[in-house]
Protein backbone atom coordinates (compact mmCIF):
# COMPACT_ATOMS: atom_id res chain seq x y z
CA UNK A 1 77.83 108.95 139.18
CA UNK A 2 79.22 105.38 138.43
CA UNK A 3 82.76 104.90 138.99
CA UNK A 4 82.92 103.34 135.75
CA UNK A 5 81.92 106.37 133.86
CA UNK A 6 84.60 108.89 136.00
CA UNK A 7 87.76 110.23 134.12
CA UNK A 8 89.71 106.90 134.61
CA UNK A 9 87.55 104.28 133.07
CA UNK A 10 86.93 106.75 130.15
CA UNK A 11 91.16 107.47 129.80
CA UNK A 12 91.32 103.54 130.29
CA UNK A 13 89.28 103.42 126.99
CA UNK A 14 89.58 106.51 125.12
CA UNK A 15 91.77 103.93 122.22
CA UNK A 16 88.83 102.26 121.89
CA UNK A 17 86.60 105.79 122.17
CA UNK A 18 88.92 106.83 119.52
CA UNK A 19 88.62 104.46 116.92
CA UNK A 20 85.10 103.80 117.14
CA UNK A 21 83.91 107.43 116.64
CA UNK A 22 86.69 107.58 113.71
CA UNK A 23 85.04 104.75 112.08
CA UNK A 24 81.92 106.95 112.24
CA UNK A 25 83.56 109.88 111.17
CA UNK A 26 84.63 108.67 107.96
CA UNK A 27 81.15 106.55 107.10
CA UNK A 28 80.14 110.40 108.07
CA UNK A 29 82.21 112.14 105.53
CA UNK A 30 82.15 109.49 102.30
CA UNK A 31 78.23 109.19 102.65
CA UNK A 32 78.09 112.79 102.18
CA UNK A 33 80.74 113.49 99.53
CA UNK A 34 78.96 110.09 97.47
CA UNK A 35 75.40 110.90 98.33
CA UNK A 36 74.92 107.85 100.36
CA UNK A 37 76.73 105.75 97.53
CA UNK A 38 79.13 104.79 100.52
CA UNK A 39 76.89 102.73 102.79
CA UNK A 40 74.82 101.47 100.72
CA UNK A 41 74.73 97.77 101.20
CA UNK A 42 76.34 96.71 97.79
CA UNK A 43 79.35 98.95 98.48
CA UNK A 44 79.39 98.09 102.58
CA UNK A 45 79.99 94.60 101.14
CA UNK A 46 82.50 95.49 98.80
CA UNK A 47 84.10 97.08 101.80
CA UNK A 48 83.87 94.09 103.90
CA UNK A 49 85.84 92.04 101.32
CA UNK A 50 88.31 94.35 100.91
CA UNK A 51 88.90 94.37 104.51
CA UNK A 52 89.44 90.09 104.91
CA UNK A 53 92.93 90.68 102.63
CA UNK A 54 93.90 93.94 105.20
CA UNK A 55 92.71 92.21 108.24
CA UNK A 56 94.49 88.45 107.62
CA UNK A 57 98.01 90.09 107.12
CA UNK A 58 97.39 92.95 109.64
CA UNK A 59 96.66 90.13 112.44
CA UNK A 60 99.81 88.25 111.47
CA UNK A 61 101.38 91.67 111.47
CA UNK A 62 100.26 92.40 115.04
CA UNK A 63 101.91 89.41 116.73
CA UNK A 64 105.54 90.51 115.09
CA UNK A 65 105.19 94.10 116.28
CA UNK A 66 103.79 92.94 119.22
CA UNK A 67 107.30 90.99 119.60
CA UNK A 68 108.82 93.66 119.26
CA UNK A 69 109.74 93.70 115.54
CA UNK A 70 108.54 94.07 112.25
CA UNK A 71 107.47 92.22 108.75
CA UNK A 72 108.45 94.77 105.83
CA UNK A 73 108.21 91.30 103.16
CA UNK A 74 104.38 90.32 104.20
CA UNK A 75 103.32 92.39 100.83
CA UNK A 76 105.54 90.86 98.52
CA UNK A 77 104.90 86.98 100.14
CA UNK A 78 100.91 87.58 99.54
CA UNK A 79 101.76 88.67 95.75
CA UNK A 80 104.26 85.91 95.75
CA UNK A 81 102.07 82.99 96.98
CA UNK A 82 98.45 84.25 95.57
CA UNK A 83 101.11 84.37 91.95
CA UNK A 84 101.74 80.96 92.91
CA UNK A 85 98.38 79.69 93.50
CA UNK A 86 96.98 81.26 89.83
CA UNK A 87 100.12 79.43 88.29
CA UNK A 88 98.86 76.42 90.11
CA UNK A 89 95.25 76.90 89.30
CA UNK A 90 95.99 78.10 85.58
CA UNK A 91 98.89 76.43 84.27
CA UNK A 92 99.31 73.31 85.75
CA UNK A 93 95.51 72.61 86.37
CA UNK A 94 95.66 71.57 90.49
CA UNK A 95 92.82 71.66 91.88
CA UNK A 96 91.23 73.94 94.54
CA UNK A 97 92.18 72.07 97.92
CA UNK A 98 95.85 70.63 96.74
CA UNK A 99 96.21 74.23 95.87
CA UNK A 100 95.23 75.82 98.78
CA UNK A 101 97.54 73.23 101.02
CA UNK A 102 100.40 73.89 98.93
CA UNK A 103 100.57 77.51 98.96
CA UNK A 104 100.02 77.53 102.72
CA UNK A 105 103.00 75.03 103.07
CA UNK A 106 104.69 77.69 100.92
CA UNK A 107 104.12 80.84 102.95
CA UNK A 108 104.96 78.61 105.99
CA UNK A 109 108.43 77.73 104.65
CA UNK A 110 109.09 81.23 103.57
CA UNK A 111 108.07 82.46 107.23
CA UNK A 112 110.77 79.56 108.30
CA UNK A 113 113.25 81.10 106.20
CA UNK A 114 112.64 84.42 107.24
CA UNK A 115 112.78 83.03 111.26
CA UNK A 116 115.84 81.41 110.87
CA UNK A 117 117.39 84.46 110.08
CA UNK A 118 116.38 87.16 112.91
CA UNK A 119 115.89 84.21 115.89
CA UNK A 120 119.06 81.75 115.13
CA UNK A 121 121.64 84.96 113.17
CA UNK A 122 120.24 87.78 115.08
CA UNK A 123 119.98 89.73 111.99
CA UNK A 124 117.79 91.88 112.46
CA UNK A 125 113.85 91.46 111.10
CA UNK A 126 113.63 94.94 109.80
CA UNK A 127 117.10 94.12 107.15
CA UNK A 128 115.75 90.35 106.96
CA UNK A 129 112.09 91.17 105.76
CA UNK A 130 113.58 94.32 103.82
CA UNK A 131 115.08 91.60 101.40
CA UNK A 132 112.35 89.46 101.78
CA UNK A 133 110.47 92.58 99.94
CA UNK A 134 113.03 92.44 97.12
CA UNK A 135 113.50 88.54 96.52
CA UNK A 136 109.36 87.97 96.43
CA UNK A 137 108.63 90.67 94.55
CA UNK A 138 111.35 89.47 92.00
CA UNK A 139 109.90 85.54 92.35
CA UNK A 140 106.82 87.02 92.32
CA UNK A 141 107.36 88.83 88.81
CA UNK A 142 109.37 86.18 87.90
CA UNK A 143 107.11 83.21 87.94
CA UNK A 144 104.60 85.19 86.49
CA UNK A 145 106.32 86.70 83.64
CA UNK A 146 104.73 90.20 84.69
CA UNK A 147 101.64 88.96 83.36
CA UNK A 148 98.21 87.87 84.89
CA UNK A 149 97.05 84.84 85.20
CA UNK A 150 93.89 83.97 85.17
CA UNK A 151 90.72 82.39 85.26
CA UNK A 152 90.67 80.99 88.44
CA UNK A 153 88.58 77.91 88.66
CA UNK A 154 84.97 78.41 90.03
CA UNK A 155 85.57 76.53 93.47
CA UNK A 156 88.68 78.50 94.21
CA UNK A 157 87.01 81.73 93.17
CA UNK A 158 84.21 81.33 95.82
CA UNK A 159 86.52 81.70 98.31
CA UNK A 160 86.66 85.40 97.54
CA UNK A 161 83.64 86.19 95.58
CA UNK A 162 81.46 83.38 97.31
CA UNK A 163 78.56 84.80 99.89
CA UNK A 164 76.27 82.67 102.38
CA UNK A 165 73.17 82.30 101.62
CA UNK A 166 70.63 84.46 104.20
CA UNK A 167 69.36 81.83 105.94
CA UNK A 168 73.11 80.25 107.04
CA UNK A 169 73.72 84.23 107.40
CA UNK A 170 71.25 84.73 110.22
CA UNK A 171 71.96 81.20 111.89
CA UNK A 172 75.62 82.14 112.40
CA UNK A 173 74.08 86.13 113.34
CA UNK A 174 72.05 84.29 116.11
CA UNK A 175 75.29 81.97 117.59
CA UNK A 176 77.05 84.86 117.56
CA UNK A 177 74.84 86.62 119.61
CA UNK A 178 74.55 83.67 121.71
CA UNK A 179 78.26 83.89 122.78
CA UNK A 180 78.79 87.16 123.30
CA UNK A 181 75.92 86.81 125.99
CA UNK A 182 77.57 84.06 127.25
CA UNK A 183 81.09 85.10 127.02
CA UNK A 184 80.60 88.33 128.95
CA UNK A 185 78.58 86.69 131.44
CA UNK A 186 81.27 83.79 132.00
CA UNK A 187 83.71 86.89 132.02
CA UNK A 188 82.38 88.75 134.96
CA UNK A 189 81.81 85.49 136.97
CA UNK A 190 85.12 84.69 136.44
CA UNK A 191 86.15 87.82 137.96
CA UNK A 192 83.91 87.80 140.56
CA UNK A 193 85.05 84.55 141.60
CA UNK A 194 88.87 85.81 142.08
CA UNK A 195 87.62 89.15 143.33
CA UNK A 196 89.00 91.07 140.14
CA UNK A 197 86.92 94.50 139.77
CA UNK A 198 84.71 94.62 136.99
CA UNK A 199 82.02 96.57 135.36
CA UNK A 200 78.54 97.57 136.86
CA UNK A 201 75.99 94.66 135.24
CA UNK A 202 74.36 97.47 133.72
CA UNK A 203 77.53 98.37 131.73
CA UNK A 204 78.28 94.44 130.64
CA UNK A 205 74.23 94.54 129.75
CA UNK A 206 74.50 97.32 127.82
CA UNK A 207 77.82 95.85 126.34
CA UNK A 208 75.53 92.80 125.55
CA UNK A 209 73.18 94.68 123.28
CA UNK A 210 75.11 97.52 121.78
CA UNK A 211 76.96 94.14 120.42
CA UNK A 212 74.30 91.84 119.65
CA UNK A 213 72.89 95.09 117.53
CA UNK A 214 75.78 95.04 115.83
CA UNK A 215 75.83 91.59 114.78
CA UNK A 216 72.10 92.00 113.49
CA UNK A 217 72.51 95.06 111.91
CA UNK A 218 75.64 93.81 109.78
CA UNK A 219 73.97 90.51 109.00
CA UNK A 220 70.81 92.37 107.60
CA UNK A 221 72.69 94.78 105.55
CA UNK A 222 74.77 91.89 104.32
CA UNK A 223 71.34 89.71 103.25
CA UNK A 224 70.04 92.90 101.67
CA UNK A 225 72.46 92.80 98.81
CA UNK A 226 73.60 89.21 98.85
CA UNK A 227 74.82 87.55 101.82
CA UNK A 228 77.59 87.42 103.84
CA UNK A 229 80.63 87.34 102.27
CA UNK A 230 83.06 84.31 102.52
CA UNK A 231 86.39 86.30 103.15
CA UNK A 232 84.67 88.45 105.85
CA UNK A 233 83.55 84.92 107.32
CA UNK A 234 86.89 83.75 106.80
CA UNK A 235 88.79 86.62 108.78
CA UNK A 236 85.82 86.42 111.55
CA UNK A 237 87.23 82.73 112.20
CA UNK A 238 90.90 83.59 111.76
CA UNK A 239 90.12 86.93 114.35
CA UNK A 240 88.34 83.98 116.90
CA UNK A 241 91.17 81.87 116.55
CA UNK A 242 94.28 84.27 116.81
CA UNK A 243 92.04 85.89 119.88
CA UNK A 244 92.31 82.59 121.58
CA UNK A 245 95.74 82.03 120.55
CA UNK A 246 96.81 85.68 122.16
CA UNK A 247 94.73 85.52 125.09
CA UNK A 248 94.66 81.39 126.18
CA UNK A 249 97.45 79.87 125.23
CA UNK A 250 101.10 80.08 126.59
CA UNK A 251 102.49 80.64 122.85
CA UNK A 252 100.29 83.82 122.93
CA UNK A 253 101.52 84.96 126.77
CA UNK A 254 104.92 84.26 125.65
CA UNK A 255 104.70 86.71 122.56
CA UNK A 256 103.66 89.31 124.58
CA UNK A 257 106.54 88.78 127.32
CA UNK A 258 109.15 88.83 124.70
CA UNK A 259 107.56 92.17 123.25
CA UNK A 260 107.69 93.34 126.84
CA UNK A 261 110.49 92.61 127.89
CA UNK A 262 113.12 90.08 125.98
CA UNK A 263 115.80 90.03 128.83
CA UNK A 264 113.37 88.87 131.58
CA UNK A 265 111.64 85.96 129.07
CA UNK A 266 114.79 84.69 128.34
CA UNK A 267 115.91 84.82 132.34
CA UNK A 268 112.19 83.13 132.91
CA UNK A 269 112.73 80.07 130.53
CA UNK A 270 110.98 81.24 127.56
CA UNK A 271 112.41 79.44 124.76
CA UNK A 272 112.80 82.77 122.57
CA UNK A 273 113.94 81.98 119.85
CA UNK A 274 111.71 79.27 118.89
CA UNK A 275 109.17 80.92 119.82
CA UNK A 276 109.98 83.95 116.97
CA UNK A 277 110.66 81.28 114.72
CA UNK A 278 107.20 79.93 114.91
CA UNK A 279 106.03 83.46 115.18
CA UNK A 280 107.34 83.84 111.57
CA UNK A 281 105.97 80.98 110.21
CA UNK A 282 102.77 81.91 111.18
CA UNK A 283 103.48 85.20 109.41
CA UNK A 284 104.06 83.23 106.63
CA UNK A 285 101.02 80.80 106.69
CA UNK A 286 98.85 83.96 107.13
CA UNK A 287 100.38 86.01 103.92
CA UNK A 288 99.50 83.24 101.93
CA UNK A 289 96.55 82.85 103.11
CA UNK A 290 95.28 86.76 102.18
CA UNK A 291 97.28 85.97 98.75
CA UNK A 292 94.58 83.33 98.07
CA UNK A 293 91.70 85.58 99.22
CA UNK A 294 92.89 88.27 96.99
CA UNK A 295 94.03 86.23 94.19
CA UNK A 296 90.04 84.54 94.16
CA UNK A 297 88.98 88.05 94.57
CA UNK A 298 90.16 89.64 91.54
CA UNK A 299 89.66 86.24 89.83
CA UNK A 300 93.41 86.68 88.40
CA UNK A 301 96.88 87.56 89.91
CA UNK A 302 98.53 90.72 88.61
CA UNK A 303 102.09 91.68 88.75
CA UNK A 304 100.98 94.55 91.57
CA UNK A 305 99.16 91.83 93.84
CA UNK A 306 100.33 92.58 96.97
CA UNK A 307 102.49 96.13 96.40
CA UNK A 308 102.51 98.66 99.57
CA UNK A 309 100.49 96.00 101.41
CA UNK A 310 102.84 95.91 104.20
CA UNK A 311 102.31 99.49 105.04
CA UNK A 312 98.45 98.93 105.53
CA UNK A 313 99.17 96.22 107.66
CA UNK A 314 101.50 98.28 109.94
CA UNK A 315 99.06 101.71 109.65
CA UNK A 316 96.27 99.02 110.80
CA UNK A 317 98.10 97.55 113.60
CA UNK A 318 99.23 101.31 114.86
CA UNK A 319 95.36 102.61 114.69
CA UNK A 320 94.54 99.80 115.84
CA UNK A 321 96.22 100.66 119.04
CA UNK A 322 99.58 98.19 118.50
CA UNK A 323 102.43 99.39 120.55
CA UNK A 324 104.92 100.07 118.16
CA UNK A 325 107.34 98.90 121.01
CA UNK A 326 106.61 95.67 121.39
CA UNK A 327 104.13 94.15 124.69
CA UNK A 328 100.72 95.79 123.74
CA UNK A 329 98.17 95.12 120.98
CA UNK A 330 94.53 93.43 120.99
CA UNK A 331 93.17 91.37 118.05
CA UNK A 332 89.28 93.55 117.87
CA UNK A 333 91.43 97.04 117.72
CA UNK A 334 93.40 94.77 114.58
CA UNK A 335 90.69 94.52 112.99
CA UNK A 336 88.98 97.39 113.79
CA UNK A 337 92.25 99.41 112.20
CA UNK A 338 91.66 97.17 109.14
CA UNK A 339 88.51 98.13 108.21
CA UNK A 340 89.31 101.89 109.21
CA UNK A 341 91.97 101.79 106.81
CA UNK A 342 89.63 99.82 103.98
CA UNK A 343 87.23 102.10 104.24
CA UNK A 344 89.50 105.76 103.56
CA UNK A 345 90.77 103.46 100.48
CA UNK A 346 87.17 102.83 99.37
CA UNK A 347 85.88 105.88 100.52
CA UNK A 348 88.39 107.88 98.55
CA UNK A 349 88.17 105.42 95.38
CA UNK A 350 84.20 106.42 95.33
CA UNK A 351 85.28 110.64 95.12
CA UNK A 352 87.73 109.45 92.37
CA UNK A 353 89.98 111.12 94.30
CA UNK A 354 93.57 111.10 92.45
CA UNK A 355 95.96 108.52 93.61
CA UNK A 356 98.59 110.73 94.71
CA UNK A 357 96.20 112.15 97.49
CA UNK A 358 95.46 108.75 98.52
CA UNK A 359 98.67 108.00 99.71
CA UNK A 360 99.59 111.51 101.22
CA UNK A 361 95.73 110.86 103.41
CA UNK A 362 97.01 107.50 104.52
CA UNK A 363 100.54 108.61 105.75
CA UNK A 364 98.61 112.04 107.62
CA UNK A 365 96.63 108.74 109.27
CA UNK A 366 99.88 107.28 110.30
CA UNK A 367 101.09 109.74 111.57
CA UNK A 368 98.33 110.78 114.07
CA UNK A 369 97.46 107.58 115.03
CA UNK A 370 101.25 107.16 116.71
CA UNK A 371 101.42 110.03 117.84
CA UNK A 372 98.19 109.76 119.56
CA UNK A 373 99.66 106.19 120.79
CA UNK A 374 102.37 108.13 122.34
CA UNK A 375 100.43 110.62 124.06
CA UNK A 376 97.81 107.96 125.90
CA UNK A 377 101.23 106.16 127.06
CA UNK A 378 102.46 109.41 128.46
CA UNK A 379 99.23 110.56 129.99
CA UNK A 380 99.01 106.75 131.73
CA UNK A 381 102.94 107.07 132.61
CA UNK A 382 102.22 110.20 134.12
């Protein structure tokens, strides 16, 4: 039998194993309990556009736990800034791009604030953010008198309501598909090249397809109700871009060394604490980002924009196989932990399932998914 499929490669995996056949489990269970209500393609859409506000904040929210802290305020800045935009939009009549750029700048000086803080008075992120929670939510409410705001104009409200027509749909489907064939054949050549092991070329070909099915399959559900959504196009480019970021750039190496091990960054000329501070402001940029996807969304802001958010961004990052340590965390299992977590909130929505049972699910899911973390690092220490 291939070495590839022995005990090792499959313990190497099993996060990934994990995830994936979770995912399936729960399409499983909510297509039963809603008679096939939940994957139908006008609610796999609805889905998909939930998932663009959870993914954007859970892939800022990867790179701070992957630093080894954490972002308790990322909620209340998304309320805060999509308020902010809908004041913008509403009240004082901006328009859609002076909007968008201002908000942004906003998040980013908040994530400065917040930076400052942990990196330069070594208070630490968890108090920092804690407050950051409190003051938002209270500017948040504030500006908006506890009332929402709304309409949004109609070329801000595409950006979360807005889908691509099917034609654009499958021409992004097929580039897609392009450079994933590329990409994993560029991947093993590189390898080959240094003599790094890799997979058997049957495994990368099967790889190939199982993802180039994927792509299709998604872009033809999508064009069977209306298109692809603009926030899940949105969070496919941010999910590129970050993934480059992580994996290609020194910025991204550096976050991962100071999550591994601060002492030894320091000691190897990594400027730390700019680097957090930057890390923030990112955080920051992102937050308001999602608060402008949600805020087009719903078409208004609400005085609840934002609320518990956090916490699906951290249960996201930890099923998505984030070390809640610091030094381990991938951008697909992100993203992956995004929609898982979207989909038990839309699953459950569909069974009208009371609210109260909502939250005790998603804590039981928070629950197993570190402690599952914990025993794969055990198993590999051992």
């Amino acid at each position: 039998m291939n070495k590839y499929f022995n005990k090792q490669y499959i313990k190497q995996n099993a996060k990934s194993y994990i995830m994936i056949l979770s995912l399936f489990f729960i399409g499983i269970v909510f297509s039963v309990l809603t008679d096939g209500i939940f994957i139908s393609s006008r609610n796999l859409s609805n889905l998909a556009r939930q998932t663009a506000v959870v993914g954007v904040i859970s892939i800022a929210m990867m790179f701070v736990i992957i630093a080894g802290h954490i972002d308790l305020s990322i909620g209340s800045v998304l309320g805060c800034c999509g308020t902010i935009a809908a004041v913008l939009q509403v009240w004082l009549g901006w328009s859609t791009p002076s909007t968008i750029i201002a908000v942004v700048l906003i998040g980013v000086l908040i994530g400065a604030w917040q930076g400052f803080w942990v990196s330069y008075r070594n208070v630490p992120a968890f108090i920092v953010t804690l407050g950051g929670l409190l003051i938002f939510k209270g500017v948040k409410l504030g500006i908006s008198k506890s009332m929402s705001i709304s309409p949004m104009q109609p070329s801000f409200s595409i950006i979360g309501q807005g889908y691509l027509p099917a034609s654009v749909g499958w021409i992004i489907a097929f580039i897609a598909i392009v450079v994933i064939v590329i990409s994993t054949l560029k991947s093993r050549k590189s390898k080959e090249k240094y003599n790094i092991e890799t997979s058997s070329m049957t495994i990368d070909i099967l790889k190939m397809i199982m993802l180039s099915f994927f792509v299709f399959l998604t872009t033809f559900i999508f064009n069977s109700y209306q298109g692809i959504p603009v926030p899940v196009l949105i969070l496919i480019s941010l999910g590129i871009l970050f993934y480059f970021i992580a994996n290609n750039t020194t910025y991204g190496r550096s976050i991962y060394s100071i999550g591994g091990n601060l002492e030894a960054s320091t000691l190897a000329g990594i400027k730390t604490k700019r680097i957090v501070m930057y890390m923030f402001m990112l955080t920051g940029a992102l937050a308001a980002f999602a608060g402008i996807i949600l805020t087009a969304r719903l078409d208004a802001a609400t005085s609840a924009a934002g609320d518990s958010m956090e916490l699906d961004a951290i249960a996201a990052c930890v099923v998505g196989g984030v070390s809640m340590v610091g030094g381990v965390g991938k951008i697909s299992g992100v993203l992956i932990g995004a929609l898982i977590m979207a989909a038990l909130d839309n699953g459950m929505s569909l069974i009208n399932l009371e609210n109260f049972w909502q939250f005790i699910v998603k804590g039981l899911v928070l629950i197993v998914a570190v402690w599952a973390d914990m025993s794969l690092n055990n198993d590999k220490k051992c």
